[in-house]
N, C-alpha and C. Protein backbone atom coordinates (compact mmCIF):
# COMPACT_ATOMS: atom_id res chain seq x y z
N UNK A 1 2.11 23.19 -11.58
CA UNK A 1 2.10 21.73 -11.63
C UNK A 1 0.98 21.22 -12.55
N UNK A 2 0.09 21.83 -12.51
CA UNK A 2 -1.38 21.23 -13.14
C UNK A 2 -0.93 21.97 -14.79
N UNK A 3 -0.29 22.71 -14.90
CA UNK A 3 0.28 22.85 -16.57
C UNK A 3 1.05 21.67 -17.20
N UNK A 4 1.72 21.38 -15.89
CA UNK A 4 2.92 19.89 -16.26
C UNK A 4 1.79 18.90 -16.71
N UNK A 5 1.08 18.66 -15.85
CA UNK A 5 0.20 17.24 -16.01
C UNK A 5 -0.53 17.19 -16.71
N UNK A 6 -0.95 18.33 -17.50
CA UNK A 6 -1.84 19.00 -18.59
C UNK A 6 -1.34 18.38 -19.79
N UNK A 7 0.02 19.05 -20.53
CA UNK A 7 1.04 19.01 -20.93
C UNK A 7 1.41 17.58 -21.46
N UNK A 8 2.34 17.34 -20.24
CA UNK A 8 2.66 15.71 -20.46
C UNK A 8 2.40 14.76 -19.69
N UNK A 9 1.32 14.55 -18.78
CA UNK A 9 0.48 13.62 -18.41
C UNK A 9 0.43 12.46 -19.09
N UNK A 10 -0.13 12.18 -20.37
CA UNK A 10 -0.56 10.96 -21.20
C UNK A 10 1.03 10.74 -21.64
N UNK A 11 1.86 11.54 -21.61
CA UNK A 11 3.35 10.92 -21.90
C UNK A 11 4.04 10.60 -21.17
N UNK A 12 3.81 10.85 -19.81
CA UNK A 12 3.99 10.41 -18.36
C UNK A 12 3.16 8.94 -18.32
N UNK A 13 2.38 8.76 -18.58
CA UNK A 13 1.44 7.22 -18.58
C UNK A 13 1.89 6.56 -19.39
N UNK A 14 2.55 7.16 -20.87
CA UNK A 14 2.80 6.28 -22.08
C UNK A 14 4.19 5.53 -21.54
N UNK A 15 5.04 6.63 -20.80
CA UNK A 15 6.39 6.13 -20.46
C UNK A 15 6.26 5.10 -19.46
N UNK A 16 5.99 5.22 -18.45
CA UNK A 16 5.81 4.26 -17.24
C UNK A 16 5.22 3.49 -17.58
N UNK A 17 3.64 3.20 -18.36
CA UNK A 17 3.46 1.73 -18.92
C UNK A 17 4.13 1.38 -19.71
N UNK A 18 4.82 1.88 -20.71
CA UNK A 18 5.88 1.13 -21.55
C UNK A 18 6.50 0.38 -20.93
N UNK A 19 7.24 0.81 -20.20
CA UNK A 19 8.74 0.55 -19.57
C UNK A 19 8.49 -0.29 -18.34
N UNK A 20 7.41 -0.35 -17.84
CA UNK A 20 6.93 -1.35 -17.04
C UNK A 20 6.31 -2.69 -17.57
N UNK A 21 5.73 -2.85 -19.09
CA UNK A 21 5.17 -3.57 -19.66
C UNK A 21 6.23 -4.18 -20.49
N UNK A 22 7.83 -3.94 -20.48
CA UNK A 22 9.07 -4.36 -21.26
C UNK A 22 9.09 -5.28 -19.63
N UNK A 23 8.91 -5.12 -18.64
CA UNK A 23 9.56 -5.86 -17.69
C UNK A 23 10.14 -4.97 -16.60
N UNK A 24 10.63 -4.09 -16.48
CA UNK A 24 11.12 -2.93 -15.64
C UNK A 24 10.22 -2.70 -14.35
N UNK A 25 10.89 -3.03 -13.23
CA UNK A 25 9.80 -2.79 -11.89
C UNK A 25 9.70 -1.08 -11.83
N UNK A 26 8.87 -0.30 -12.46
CA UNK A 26 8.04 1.33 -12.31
C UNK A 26 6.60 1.09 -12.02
N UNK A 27 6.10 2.27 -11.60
CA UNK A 27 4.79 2.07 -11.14
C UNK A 27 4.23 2.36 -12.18
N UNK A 28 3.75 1.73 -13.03
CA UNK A 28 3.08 2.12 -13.92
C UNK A 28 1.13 2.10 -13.72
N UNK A 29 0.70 1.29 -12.85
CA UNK A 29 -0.56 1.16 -12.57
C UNK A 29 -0.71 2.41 -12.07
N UNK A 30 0.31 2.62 -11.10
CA UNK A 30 -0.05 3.53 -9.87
C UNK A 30 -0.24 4.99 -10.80
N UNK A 31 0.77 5.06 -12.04
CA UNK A 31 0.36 6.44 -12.63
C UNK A 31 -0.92 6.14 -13.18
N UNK A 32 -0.97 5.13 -13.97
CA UNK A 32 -2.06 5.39 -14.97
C UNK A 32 -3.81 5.58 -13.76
N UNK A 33 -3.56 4.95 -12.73
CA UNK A 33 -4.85 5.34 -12.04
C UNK A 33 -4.70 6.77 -11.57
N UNK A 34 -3.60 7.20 -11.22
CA UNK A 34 -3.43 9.01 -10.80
C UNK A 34 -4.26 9.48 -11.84
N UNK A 35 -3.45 9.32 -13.03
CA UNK A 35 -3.71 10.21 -13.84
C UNK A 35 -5.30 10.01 -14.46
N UNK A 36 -6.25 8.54 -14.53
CA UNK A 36 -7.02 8.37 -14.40
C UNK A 36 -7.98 9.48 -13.59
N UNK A 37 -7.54 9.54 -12.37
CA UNK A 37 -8.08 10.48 -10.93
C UNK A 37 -7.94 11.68 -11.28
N UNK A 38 -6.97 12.22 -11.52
CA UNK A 38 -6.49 13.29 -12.10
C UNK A 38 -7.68 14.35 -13.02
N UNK A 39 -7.67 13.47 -14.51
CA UNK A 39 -8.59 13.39 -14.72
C UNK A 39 -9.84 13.76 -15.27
N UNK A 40 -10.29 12.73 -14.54
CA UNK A 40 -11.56 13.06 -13.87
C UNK A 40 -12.25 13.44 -13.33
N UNK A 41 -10.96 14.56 -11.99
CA UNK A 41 -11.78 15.27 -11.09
C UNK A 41 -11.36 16.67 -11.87
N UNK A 42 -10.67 16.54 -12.45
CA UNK A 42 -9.84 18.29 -12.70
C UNK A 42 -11.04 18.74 -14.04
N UNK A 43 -10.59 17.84 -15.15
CA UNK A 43 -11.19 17.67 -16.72
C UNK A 43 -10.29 18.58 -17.00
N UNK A 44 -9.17 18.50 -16.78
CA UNK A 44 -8.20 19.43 -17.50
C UNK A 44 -6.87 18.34 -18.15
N UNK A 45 -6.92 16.58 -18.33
CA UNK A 45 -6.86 16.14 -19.19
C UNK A 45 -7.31 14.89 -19.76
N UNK A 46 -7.93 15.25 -20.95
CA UNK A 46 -8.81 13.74 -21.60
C UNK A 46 -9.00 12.60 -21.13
N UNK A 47 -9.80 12.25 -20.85
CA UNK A 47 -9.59 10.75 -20.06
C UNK A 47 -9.36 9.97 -21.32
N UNK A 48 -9.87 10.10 -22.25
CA UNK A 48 -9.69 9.38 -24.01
C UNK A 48 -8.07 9.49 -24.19
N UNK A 49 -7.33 10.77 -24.27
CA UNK A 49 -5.95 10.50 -24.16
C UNK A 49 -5.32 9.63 -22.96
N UNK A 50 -5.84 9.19 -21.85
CA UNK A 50 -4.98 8.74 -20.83
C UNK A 50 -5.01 7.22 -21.35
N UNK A 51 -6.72 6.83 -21.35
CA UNK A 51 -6.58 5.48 -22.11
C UNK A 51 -5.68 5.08 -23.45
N UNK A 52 -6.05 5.91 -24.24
CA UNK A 52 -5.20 5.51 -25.49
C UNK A 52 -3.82 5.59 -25.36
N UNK A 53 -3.35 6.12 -24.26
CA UNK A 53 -1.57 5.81 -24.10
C UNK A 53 -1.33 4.99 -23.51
N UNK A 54 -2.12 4.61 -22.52
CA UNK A 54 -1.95 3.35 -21.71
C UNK A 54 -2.04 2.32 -22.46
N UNK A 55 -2.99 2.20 -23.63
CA UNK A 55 -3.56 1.16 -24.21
C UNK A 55 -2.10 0.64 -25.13
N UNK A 56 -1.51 2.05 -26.08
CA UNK A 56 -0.63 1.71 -26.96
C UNK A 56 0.64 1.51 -26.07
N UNK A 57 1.22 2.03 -24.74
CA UNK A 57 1.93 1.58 -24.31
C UNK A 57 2.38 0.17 -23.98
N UNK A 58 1.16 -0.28 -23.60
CA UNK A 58 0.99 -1.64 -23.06
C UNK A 58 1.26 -3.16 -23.83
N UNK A 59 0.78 -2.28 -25.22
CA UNK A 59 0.72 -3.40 -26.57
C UNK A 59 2.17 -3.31 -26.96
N UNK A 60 2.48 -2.11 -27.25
CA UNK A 60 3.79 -1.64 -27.52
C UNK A 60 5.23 -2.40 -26.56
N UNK A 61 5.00 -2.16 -25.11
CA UNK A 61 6.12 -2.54 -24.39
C UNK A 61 6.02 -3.96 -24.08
N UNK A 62 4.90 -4.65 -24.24
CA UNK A 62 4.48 -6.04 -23.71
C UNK A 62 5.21 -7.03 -25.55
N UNK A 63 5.17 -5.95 -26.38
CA UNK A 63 5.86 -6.43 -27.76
C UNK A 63 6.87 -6.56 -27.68
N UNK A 64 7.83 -5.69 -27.02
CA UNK A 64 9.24 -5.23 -27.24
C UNK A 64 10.12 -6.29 -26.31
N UNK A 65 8.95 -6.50 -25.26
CA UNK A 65 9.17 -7.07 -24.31
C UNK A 65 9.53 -9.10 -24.54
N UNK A 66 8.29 -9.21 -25.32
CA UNK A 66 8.24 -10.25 -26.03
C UNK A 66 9.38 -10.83 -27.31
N UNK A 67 9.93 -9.81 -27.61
CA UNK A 67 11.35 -9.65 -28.62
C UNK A 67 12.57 -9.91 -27.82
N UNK A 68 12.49 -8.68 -26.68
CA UNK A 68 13.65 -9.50 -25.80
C UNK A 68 13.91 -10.54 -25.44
N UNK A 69 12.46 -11.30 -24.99
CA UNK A 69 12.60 -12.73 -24.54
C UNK A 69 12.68 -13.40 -26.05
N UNK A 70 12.13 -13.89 -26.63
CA UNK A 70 12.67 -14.35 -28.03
C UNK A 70 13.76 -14.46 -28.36
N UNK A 71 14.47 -13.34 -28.41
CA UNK A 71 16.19 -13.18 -28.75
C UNK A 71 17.16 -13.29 -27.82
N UNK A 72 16.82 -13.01 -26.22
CA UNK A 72 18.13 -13.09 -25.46
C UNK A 72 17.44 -13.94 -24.36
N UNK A 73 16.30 -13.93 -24.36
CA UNK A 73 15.82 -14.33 -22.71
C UNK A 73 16.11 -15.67 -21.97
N UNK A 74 16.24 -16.99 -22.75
CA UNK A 74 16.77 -18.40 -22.61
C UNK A 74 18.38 -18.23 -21.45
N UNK A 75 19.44 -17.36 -22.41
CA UNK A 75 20.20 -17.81 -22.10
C UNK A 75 20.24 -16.77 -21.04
N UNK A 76 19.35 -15.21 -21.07
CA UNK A 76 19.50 -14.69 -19.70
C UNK A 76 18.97 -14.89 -18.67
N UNK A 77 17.89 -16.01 -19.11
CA UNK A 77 17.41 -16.63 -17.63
C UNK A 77 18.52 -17.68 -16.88
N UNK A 78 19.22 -18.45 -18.29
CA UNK A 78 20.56 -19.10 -16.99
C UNK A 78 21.45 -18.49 -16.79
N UNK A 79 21.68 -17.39 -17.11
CA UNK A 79 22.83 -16.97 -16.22
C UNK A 79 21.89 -15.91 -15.24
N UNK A 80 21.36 -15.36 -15.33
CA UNK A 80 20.90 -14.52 -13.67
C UNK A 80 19.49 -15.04 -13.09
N UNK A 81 18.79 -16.20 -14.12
CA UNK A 81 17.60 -16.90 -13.59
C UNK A 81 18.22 -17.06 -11.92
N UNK A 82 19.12 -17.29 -11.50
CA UNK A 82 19.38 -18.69 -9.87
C UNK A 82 19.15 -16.54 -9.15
N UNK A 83 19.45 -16.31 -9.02
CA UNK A 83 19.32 -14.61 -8.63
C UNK A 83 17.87 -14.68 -7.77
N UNK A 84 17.23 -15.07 -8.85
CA UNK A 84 15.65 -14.45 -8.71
C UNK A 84 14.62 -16.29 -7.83
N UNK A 85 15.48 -16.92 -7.93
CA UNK A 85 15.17 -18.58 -7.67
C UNK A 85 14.86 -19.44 -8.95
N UNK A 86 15.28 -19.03 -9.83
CA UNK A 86 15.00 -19.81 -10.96
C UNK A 86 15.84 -20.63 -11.50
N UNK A 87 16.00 -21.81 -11.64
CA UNK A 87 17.17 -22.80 -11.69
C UNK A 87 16.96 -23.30 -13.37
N UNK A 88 17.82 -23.83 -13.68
CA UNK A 88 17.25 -24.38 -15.17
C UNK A 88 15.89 -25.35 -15.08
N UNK A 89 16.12 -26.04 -13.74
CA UNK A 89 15.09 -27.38 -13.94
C UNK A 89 13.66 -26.50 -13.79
N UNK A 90 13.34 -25.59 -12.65
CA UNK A 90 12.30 -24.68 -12.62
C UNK A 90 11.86 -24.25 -14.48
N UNK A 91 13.03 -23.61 -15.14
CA UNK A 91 12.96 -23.33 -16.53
C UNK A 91 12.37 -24.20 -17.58
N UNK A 92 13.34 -25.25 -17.53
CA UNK A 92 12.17 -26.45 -17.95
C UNK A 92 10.75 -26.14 -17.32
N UNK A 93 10.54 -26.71 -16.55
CA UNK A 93 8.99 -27.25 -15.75
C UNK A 93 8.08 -25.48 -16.75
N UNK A 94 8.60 -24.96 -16.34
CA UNK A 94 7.90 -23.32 -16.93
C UNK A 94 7.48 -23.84 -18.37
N UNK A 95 8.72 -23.86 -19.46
CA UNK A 95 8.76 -24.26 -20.11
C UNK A 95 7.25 -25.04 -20.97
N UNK A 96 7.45 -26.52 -19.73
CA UNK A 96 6.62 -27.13 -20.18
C UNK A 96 5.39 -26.71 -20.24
N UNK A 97 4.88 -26.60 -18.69
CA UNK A 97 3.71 -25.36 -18.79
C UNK A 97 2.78 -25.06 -19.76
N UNK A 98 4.12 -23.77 -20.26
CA UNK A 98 3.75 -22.97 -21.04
C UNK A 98 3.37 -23.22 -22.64
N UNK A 99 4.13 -24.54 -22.91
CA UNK A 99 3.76 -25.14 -23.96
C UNK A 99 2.16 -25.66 -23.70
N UNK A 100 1.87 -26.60 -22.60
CA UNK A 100 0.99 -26.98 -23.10
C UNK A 100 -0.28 -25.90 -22.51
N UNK A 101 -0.35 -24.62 -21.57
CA UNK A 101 -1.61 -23.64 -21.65
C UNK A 101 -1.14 -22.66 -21.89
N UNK A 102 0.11 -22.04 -22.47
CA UNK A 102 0.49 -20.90 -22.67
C UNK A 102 -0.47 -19.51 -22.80
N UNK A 103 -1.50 -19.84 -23.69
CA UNK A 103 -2.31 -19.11 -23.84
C UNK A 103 -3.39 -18.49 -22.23
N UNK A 104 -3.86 -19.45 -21.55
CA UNK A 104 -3.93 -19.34 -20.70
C UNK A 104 -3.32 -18.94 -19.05
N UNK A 105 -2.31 -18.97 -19.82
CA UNK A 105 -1.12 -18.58 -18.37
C UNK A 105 -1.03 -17.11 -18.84
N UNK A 106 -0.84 -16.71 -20.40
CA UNK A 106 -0.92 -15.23 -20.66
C UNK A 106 -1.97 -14.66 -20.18
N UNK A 107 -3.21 -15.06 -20.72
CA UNK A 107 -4.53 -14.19 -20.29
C UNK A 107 -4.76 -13.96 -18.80
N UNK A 108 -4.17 -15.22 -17.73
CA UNK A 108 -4.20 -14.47 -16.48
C UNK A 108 -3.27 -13.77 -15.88
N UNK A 109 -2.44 -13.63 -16.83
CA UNK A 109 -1.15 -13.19 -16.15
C UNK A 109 -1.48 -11.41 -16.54
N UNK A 110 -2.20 -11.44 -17.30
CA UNK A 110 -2.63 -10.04 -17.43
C UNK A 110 -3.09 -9.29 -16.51
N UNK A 111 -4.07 -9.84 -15.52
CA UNK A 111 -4.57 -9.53 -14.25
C UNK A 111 -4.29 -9.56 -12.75
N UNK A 112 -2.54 -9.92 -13.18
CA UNK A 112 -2.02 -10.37 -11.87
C UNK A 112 -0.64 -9.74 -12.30
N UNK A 113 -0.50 -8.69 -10.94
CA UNK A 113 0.09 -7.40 -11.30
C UNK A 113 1.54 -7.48 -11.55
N UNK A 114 2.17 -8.49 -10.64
CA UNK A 114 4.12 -8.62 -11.36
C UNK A 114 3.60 -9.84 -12.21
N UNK A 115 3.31 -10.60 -12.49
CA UNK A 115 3.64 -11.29 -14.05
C UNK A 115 2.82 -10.05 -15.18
N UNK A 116 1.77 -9.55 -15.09
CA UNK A 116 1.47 -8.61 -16.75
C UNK A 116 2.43 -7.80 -16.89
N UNK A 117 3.66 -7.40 -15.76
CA UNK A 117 5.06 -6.58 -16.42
C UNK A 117 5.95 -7.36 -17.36
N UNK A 118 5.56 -8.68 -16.41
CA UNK A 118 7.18 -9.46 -17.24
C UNK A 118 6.38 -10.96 -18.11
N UNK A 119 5.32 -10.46 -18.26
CA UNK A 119 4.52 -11.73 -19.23
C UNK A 119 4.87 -11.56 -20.96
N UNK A 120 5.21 -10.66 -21.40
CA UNK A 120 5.68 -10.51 -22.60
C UNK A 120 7.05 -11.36 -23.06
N UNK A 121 8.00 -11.11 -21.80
CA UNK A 121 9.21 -11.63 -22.11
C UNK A 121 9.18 -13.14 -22.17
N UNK A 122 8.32 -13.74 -20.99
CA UNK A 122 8.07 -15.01 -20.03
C UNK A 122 7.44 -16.00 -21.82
N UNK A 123 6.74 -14.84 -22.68
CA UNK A 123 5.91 -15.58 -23.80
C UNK A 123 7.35 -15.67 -24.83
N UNK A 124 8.10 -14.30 -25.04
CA UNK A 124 9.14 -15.07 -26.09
C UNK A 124 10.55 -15.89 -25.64
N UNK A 125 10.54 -16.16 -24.20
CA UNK A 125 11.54 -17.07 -24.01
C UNK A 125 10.85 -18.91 -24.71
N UNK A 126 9.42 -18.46 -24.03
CA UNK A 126 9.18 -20.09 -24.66
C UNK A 126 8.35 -19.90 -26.20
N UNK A 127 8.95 -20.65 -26.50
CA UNK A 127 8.54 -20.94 -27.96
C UNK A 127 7.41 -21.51 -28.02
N UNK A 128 6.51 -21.64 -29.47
CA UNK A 128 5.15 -21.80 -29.30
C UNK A 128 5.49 -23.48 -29.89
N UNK A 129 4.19 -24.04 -30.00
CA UNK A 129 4.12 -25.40 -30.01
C UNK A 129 4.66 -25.59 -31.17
N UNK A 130 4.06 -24.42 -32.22
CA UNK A 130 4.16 -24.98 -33.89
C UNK A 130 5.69 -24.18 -34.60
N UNK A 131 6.65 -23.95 -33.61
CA UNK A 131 7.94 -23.72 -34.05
C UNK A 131 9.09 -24.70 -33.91
């Protein structure tokens, strides 16, 4: 087992933060602190590789993530938004929001663990002020 995690550990972190940072409910915290732990207690893998996959995952899937919403996310929030409680008028009000602190709704949404999965998309459904 400790050959596996050796191995592909940091590609085990790269995947699950990706794919959690597109929006996808995976544990991605929960690996990247294992493998954090991991580690650190073993030193059998880089803690420099664990960060730097987490890091490019994060930028990477929170991008891709941000593309989806851009290109499809409007009209896939009205048709499966009412699913999740999200109605158009909620959409608006978001909307507005987000226009006027967007920036600020991103930066905390980073630290608050289900919106930094789906904060990428949440940024390219709404459009910025100067488009």
């Amino acid at each position: 087992m400790k050959e596996l995690i050796h191995h592909y550990g940091a590609w085990l972190v790269f995947a699950l933060v990706f794919l959690e940072s597109i929006g996808l409910p995976l544990p991605g915290e929960t690996i990247l602190v294992s493998a954090a732990i991991f580690a650190g207690t073993t030193r059998e893998l880089p803690i420099a590789l664990v960060l730097l996959s987490a890091v490019l995952a994060a930028i990477l899937g929170s991008t891709i993530g941000f593309w989806i919403g851009d290109r499809y996310g409007y009209a896939l929030l009205l048709r499966y938004g009412s699913y999740v409680g999200l109605t158009e008028t909620r959409i608006k009000i978001a909307q507005y929001l987000f226009r006027r602190r967007g920036m600020a709704v991103v930066l905390i949404a980073r630290f608050v663990a289900v919106l930094r999965s789906v904060i990428g998309f949440i940024a390219g459904v709404n459009p910025s002020p100067n488009s």
